[in-house]
N, C-alpha and C. Protein backbone atom coordinates (compact mmCIF):
# COMPACT_ATOMS: atom_id res chain seq x y z
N UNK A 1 86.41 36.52 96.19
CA UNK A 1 87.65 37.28 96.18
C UNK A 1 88.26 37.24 97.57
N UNK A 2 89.69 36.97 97.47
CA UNK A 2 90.35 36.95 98.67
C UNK A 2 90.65 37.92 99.35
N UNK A 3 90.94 38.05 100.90
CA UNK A 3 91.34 39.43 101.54
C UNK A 3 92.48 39.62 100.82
N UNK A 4 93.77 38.72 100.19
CA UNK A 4 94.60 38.74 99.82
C UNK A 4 94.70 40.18 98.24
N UNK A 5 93.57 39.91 97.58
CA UNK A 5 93.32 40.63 96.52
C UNK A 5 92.87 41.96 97.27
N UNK A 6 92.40 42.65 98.58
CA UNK A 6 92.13 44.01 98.90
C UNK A 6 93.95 43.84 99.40
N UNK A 7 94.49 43.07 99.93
CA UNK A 7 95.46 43.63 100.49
C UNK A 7 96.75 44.42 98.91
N UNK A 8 96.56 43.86 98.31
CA UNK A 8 97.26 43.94 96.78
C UNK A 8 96.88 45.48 96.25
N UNK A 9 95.78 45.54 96.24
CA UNK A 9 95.24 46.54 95.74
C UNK A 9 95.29 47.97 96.27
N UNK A 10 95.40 47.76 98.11
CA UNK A 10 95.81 48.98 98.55
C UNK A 10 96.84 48.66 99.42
N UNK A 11 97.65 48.26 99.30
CA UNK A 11 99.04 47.93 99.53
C UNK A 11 99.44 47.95 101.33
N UNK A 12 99.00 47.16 101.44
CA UNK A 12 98.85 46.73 103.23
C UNK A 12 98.39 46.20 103.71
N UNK A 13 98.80 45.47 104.70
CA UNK A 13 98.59 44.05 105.21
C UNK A 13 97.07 44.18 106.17
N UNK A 14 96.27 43.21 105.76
CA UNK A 14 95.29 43.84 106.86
C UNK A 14 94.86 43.22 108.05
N UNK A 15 94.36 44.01 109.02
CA UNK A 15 94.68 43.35 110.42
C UNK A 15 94.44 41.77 110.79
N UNK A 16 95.30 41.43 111.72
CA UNK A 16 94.88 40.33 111.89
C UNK A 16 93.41 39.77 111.96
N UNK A 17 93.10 40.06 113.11
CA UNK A 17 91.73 40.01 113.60
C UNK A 17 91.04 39.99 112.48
N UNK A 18 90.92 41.32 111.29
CA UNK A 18 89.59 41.11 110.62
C UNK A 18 89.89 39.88 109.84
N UNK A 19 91.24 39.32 109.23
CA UNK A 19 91.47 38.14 108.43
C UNK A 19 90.26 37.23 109.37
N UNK A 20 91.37 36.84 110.52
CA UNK A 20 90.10 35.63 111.01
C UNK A 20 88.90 35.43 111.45
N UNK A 21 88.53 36.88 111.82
CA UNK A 21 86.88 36.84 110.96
C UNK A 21 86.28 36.55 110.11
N UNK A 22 86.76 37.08 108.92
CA UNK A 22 86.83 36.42 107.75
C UNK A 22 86.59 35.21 107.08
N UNK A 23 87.89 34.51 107.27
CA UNK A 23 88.00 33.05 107.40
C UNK A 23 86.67 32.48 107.90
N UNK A 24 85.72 32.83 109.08
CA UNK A 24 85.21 32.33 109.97
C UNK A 24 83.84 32.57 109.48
N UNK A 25 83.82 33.45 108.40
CA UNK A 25 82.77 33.67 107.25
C UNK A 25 81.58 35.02 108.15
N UNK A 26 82.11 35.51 109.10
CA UNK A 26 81.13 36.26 109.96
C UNK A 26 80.96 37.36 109.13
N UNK A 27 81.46 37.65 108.13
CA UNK A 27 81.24 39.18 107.23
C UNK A 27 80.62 38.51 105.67
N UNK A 28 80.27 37.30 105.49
CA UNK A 28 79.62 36.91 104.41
C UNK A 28 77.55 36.69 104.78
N UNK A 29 77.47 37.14 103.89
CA UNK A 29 75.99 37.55 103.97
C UNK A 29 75.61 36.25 103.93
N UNK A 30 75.94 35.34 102.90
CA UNK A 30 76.00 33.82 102.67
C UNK A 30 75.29 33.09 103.63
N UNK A 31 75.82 33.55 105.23
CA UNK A 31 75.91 33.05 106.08
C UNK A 31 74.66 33.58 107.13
N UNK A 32 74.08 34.59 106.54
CA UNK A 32 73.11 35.05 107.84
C UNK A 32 71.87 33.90 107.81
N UNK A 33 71.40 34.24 109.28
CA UNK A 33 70.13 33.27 109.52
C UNK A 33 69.47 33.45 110.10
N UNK A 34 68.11 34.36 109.31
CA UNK A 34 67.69 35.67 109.98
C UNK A 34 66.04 35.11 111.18
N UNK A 35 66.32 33.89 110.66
CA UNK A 35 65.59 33.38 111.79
C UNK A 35 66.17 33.12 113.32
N UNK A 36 67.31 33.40 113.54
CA UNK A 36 68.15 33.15 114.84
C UNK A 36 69.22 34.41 114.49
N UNK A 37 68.63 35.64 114.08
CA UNK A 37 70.27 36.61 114.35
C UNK A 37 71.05 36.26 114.85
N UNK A 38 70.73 35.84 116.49
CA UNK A 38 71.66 36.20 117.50
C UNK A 38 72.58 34.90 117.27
N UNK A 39 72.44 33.84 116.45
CA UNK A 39 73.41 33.01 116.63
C UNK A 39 73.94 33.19 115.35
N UNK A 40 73.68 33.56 113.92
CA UNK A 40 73.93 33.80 113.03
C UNK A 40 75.43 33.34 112.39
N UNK A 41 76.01 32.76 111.98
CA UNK A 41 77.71 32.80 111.67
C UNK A 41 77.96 34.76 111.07
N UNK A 42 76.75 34.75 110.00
CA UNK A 42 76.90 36.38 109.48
C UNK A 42 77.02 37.25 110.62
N UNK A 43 77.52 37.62 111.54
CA UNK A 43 77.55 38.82 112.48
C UNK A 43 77.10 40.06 112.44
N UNK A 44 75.93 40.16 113.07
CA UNK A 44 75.29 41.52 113.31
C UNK A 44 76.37 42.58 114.01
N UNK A 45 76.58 43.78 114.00
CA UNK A 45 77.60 44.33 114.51
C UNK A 45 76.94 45.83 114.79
N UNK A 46 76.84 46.63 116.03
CA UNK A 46 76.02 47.93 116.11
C UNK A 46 76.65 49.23 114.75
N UNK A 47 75.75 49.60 114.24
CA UNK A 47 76.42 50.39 113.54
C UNK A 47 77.31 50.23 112.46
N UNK A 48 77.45 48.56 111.82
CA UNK A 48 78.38 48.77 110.92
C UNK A 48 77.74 47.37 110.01
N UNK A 49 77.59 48.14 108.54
CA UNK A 49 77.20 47.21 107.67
C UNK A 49 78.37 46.42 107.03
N UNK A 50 78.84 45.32 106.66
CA UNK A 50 80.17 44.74 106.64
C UNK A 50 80.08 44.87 104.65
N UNK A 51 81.14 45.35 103.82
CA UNK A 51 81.09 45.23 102.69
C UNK A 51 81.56 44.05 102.09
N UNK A 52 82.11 43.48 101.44
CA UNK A 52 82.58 42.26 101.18
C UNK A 52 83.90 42.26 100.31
N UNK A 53 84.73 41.45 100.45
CA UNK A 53 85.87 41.54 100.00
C UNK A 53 85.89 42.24 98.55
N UNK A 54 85.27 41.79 97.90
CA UNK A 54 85.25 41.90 96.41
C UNK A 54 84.69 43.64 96.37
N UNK A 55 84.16 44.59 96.60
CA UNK A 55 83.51 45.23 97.06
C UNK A 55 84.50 46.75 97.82
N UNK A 56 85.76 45.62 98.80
CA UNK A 56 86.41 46.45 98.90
C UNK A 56 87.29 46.61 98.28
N UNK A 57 87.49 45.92 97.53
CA UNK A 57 89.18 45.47 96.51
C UNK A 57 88.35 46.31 95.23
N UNK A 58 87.24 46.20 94.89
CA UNK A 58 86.66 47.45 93.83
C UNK A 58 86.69 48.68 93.42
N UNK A 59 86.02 49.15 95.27
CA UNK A 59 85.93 50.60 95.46
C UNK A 59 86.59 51.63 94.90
N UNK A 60 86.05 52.46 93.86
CA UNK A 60 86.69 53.62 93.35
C UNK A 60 85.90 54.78 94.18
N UNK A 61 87.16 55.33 95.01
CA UNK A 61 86.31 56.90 95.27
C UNK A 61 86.02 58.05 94.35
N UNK A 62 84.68 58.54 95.06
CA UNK A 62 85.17 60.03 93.77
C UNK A 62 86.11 60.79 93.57
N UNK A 63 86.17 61.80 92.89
CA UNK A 63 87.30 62.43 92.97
C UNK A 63 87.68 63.38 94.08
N UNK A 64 86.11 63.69 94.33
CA UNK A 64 86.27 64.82 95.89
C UNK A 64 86.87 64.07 97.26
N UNK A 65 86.90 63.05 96.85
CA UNK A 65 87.32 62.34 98.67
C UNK A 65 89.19 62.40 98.07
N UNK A 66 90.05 62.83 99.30
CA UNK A 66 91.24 62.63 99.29
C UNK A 66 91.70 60.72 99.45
N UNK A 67 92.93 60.35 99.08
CA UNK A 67 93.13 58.97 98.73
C UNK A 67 93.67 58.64 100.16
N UNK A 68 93.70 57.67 100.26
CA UNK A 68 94.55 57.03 101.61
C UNK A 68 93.42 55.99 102.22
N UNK A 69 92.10 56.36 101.94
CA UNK A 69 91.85 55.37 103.42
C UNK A 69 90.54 54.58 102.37
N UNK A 70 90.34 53.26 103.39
CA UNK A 70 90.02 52.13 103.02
C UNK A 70 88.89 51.42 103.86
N UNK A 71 87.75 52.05 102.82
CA UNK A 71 86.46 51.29 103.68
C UNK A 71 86.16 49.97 103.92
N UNK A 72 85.71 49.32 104.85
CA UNK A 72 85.69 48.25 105.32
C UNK A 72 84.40 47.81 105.16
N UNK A 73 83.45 48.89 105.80
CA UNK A 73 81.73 48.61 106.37
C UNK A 73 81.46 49.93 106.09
N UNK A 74 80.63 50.18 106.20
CA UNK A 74 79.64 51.17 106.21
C UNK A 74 78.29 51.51 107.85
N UNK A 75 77.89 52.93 108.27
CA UNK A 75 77.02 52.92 109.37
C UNK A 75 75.48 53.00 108.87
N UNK A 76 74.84 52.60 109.57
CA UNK A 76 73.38 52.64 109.14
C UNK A 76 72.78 54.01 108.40
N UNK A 77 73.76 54.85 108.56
CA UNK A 77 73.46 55.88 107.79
C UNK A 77 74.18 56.65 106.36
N UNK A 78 75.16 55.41 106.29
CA UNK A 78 75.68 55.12 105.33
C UNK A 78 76.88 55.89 104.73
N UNK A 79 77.45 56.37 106.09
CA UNK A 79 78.68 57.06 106.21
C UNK A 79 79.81 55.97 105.97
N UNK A 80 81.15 55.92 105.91
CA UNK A 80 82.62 54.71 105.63
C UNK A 80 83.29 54.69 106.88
N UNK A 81 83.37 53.03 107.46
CA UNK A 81 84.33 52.97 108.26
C UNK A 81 85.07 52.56 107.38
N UNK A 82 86.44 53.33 107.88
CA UNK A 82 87.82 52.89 106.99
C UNK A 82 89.09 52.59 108.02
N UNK A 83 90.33 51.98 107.25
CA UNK A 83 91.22 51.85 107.86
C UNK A 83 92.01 52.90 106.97
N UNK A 84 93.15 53.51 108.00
CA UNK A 84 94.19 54.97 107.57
C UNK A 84 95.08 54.68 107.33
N UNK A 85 95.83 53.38 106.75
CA UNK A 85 97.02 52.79 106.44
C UNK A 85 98.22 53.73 106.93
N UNK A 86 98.30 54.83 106.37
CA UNK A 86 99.19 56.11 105.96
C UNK A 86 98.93 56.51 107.58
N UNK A 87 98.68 56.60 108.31
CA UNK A 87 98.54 56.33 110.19
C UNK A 87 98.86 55.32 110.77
N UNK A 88 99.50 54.52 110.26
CA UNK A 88 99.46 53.06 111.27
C UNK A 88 100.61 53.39 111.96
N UNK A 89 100.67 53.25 112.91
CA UNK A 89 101.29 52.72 114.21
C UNK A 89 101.74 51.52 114.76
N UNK A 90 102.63 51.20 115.87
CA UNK A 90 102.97 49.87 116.67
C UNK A 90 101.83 49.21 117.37
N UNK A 91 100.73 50.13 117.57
CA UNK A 91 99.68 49.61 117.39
C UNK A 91 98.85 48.91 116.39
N UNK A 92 98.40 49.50 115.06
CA UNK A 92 97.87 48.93 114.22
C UNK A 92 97.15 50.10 113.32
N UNK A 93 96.70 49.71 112.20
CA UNK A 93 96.19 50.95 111.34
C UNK A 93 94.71 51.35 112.13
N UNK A 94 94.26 52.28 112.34
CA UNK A 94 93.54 53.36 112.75
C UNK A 94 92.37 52.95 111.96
N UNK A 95 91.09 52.82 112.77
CA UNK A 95 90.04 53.17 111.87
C UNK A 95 89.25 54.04 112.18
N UNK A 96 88.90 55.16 111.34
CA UNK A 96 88.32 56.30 111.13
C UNK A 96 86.79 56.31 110.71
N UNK A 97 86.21 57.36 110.96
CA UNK A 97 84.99 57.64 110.51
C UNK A 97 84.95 58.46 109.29
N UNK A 98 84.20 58.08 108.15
CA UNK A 98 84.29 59.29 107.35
C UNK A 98 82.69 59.37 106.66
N UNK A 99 82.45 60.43 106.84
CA UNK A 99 80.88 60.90 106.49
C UNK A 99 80.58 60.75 105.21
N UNK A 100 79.58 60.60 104.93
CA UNK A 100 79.36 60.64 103.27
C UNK A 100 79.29 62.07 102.63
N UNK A 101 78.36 63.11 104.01
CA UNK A 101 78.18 64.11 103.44
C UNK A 101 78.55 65.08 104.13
N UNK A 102 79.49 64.95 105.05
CA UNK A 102 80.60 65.97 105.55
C UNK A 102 82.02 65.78 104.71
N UNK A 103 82.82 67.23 105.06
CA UNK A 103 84.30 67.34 104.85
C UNK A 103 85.01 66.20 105.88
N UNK A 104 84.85 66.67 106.74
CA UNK A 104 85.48 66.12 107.82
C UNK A 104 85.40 64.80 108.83
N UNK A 105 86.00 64.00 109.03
CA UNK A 105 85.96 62.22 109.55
C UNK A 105 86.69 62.36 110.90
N UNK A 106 86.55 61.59 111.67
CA UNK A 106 86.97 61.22 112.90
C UNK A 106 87.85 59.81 113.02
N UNK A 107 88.67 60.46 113.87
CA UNK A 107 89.56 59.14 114.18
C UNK A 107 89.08 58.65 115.83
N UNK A 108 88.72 57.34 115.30
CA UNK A 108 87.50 56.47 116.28
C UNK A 108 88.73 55.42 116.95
N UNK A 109 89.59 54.62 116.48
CA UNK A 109 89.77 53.37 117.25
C UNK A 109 91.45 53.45 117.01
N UNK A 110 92.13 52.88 117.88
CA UNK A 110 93.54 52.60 117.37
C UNK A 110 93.91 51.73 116.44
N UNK A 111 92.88 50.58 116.15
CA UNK A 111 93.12 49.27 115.80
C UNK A 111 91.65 48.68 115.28
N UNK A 112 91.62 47.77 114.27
CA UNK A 112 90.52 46.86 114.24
C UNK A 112 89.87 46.49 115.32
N UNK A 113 90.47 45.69 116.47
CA UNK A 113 90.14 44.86 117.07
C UNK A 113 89.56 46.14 118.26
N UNK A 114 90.04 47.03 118.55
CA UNK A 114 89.90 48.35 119.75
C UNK A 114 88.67 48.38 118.80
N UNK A 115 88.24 49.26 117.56
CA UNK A 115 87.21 49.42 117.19
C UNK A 115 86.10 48.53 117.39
N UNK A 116 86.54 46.85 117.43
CA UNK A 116 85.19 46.15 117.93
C UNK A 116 84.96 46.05 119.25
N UNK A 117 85.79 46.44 120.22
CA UNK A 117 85.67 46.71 121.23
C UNK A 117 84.90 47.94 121.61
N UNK A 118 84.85 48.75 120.87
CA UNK A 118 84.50 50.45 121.30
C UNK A 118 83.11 49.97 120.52
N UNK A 119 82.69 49.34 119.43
CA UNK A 119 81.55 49.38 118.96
C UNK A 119 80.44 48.53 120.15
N UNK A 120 81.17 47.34 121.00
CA UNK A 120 80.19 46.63 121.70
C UNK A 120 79.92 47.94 122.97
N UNK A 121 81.08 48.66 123.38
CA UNK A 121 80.65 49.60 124.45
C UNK A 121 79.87 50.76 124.22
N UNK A 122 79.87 50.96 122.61
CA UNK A 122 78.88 52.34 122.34
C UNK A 122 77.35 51.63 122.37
N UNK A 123 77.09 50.21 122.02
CA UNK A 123 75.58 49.80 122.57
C UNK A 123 75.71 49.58 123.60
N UNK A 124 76.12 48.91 124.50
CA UNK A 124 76.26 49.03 126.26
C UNK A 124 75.76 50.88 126.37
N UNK A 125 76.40 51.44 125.88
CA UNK A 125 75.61 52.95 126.56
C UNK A 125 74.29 53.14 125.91
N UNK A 126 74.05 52.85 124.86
CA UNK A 126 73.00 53.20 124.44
C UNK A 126 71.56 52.25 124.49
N UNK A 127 71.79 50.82 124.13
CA UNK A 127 71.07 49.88 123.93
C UNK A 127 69.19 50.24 123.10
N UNK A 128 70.13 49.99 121.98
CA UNK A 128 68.97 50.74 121.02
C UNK A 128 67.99 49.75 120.98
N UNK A 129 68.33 48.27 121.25
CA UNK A 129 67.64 47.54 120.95
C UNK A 129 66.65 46.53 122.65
N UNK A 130 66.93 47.58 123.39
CA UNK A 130 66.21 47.35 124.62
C UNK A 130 67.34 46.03 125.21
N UNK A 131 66.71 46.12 127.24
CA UNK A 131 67.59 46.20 127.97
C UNK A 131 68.16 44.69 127.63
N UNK A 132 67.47 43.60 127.73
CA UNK A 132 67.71 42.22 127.46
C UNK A 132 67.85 41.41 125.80
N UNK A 133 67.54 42.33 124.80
CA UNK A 133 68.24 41.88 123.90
C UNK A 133 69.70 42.51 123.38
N UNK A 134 70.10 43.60 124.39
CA UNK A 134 71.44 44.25 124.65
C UNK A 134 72.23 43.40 125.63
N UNK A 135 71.84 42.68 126.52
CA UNK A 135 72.53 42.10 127.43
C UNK A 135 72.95 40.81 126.16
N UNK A 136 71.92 40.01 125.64
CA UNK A 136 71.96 38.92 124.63
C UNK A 136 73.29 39.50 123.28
N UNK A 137 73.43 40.27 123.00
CA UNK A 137 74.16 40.74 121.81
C UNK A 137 75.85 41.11 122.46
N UNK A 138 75.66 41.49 123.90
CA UNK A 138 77.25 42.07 124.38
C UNK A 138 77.88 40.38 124.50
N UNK A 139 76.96 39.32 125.15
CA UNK A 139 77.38 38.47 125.44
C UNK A 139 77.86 37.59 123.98
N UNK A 140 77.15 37.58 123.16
CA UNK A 140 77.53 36.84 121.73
C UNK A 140 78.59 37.85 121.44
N UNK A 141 78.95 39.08 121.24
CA UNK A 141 80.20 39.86 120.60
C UNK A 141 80.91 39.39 121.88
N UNK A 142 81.11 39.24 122.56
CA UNK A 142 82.38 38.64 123.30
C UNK A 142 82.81 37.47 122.95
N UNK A 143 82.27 36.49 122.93
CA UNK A 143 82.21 35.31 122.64
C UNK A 143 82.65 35.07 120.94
N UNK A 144 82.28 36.14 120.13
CA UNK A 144 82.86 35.64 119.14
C UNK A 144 84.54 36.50 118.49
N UNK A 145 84.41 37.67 119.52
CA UNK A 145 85.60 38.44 119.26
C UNK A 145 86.84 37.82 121.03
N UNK A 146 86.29 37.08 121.53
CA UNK A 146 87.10 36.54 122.46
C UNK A 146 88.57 36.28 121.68
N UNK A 147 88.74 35.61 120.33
CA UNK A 147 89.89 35.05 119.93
C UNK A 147 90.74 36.24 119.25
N UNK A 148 90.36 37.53 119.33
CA UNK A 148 91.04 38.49 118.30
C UNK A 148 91.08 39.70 119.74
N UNK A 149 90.29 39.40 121.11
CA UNK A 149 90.71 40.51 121.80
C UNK A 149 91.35 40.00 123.09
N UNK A 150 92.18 41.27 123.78
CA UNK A 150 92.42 41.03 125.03
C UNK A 150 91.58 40.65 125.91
N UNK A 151 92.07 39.29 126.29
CA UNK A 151 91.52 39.36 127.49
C UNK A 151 90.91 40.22 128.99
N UNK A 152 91.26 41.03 129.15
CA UNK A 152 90.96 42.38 129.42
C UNK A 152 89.58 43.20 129.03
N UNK A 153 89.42 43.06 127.61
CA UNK A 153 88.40 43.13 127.01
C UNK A 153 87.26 42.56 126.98
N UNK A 154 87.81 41.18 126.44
CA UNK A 154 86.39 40.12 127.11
C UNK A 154 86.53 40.28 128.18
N UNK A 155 86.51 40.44 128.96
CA UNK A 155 86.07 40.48 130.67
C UNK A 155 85.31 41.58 130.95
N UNK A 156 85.43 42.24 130.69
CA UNK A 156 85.30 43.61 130.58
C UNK A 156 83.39 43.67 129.88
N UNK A 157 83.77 43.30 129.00
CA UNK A 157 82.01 43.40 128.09
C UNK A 157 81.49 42.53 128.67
N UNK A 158 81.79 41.17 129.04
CA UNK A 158 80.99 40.22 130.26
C UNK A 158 80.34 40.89 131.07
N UNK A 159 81.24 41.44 131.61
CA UNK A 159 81.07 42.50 133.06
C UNK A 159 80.10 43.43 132.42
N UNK A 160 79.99 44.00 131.60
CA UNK A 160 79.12 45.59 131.35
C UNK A 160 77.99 44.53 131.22
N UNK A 161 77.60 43.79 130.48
CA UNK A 161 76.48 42.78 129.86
C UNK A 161 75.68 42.88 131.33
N UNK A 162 76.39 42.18 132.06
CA UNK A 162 75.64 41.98 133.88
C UNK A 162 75.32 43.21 134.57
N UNK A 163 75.66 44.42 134.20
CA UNK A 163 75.78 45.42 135.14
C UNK A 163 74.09 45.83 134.94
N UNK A 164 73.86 46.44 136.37
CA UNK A 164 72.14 47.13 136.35
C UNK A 164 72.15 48.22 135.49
N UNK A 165 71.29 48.16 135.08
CA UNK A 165 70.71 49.65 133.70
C UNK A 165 70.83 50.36 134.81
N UNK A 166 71.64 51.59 134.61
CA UNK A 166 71.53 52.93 134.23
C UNK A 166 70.98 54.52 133.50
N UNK A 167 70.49 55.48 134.27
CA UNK A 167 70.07 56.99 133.50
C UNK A 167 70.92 57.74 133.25
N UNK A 168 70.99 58.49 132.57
CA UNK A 168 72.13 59.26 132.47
C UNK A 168 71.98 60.43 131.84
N UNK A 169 72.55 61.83 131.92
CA UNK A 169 72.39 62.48 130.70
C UNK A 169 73.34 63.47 129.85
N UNK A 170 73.15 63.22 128.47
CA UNK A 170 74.24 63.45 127.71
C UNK A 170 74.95 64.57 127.91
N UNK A 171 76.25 64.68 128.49
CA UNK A 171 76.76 65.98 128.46
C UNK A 171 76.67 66.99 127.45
N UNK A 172 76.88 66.62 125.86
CA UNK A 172 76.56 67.25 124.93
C UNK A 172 74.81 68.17 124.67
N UNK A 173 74.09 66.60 124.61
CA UNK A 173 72.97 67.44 124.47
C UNK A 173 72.47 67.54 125.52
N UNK A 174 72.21 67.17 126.80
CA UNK A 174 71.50 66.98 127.54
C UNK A 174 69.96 66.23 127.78
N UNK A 175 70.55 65.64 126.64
CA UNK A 175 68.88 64.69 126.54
C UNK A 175 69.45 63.84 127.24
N UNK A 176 68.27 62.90 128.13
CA UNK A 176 68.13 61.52 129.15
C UNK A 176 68.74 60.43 127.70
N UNK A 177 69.44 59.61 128.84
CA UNK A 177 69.38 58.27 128.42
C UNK A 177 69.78 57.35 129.19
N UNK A 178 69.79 56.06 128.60
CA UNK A 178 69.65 55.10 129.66
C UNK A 178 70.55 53.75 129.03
N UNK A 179 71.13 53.19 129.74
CA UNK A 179 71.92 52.08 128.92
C UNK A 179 73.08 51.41 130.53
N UNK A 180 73.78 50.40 130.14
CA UNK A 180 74.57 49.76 131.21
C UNK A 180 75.71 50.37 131.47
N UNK A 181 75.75 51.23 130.87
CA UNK A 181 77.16 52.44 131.70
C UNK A 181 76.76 53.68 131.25
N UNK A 182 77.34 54.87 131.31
CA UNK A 182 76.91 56.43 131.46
C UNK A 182 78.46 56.30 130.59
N UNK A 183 78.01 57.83 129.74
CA UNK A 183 78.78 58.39 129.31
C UNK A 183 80.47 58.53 130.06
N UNK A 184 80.47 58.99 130.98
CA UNK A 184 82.37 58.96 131.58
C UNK A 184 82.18 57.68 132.01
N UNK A 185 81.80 56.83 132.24
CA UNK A 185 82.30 55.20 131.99
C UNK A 185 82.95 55.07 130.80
N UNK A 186 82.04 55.08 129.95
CA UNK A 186 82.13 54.79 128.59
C UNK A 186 83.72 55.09 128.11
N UNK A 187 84.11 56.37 128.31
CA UNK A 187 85.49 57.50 127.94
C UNK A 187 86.08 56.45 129.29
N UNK A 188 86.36 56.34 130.17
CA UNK A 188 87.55 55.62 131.14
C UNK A 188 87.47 54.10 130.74
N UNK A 189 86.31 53.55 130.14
CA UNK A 189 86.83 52.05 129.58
C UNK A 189 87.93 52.28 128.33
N UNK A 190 87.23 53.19 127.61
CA UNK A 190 88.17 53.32 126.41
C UNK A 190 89.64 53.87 126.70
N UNK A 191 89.65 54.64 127.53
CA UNK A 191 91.05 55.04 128.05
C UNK A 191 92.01 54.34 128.24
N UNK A 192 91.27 53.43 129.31
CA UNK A 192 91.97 52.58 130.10
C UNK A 192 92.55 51.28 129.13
N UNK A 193 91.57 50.77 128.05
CA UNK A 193 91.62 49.45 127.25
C UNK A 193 92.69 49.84 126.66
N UNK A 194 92.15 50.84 125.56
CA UNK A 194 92.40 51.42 124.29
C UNK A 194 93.07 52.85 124.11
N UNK A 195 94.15 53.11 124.95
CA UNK A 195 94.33 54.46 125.02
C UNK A 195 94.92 54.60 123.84
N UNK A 196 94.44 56.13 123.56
CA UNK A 196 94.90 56.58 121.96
C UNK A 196 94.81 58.25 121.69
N UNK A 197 95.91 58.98 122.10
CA UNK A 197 95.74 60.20 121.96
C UNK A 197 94.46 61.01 121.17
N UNK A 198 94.69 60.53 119.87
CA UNK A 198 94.21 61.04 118.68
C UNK A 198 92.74 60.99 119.03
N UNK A 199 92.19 60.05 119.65
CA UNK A 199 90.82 59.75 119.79
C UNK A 199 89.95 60.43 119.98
N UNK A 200 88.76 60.25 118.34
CA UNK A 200 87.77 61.50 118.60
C UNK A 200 88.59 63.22 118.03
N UNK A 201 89.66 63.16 117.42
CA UNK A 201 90.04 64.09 116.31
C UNK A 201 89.43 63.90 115.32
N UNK A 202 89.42 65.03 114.59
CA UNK A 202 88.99 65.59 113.64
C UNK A 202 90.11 66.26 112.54
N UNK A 203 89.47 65.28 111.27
CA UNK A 203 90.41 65.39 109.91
C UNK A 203 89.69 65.52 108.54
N UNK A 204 90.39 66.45 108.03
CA UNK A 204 89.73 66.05 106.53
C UNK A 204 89.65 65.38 105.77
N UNK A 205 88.59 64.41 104.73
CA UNK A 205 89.06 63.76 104.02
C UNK A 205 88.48 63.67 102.78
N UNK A 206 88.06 65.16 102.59
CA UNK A 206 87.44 65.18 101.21
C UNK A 206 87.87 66.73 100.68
N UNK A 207 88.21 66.87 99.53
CA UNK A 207 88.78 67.97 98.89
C UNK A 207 87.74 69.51 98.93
């Protein structure tokens, strides 16, 4: 099934960027090669399981979720990244967080392409997967989102990839952690890249 058939179905064009991903087969399972992740055509991505065209052009919500928005992927915990059509901007449609088992979703990125940007910098802070196979993963997401981001951007995740590990601790909870930038890094890259009022609001999206 074509992106063409999700675009039909919920009536909006969808971002550039994810088309030529697409095309490029990085969201077809088809394609993983789980003996070499890291070179994989299927794209590993922190936090986001990729659904498949057919899949999204399907999707019936229940009745408790309000209508408008349009899952893409899913998080390891099996909450919806979506796009907010009914939000788009001169920027681009918005992608949001929406919980499976909360009321309430977050507005995360201005844009597709900002969201894959904000997803390579939320493992740069965290690096769940330890220090040198985090350095290995920022450098392949640059490299393969080089053609859909600012330049600015790729440079930018190059740069964090090289930087010395860092401690840090969470303003929220105050638990330690450790990763290639600290929390107010993290908030002034995104500022600075990706500025977006809304960012990190809170909305409802279930009845």
């Amino acid at each position: 099934m074509s992106v063409e058939t999700i675009e039909r179905r919920y009536d909006f064009p969808l971002p550039q960027a994810y088309r030529l991903l697409a095309e490029r087969g990085h969201f077809d399972p088809a394609h993983i090669d789980r003996q070499d992740l890291l070179r994989s055509r299927y794209l590993y991505l922190h936090d986001a399981q990729w659904w498949q065209p057919a899949e999204i052009a399907a999707y019936q919500p229940p009745d408790y979720h309000l209508p408008g928005f349009v899952p893409f992927a899913s998080t390891d915990a099996g909450d919806h990244w979506c796009w907010w059509p009914a939000r788009a901007t001169e920027q681009g449609v918005p992608v949001v967080l929406c919980p499976h088992d909360l009321t309430i979703g977050t507005i995360d990125s201005p844009d597709f392409a900002a969201w894959l940007f904000r997803r390579a910098l939320d493992y740069a802070l965290h690096l769940p997967e330890g220090e040198e196979p985090g350095r290995a993963w920022l450098a392949r997401w640059a490299e393969v989102f080089q053609p859909v981001w600012q330049p600015a951007w790729f440079a930018e995740v190059l740069r964090v990839a090289g930087d010395p590990l860092v401690t840090w601790i969470d303003p929220k909870t105050s638990e330690p952690g450790a990763g290639l930038l600290t929390p107010e890094v993290f908030t002034q890259l995104l500022d600075q890249h990706t500025p977006m009022p809304e960012r990190d609001q809170t909305f409802r999206w279930m009845r």
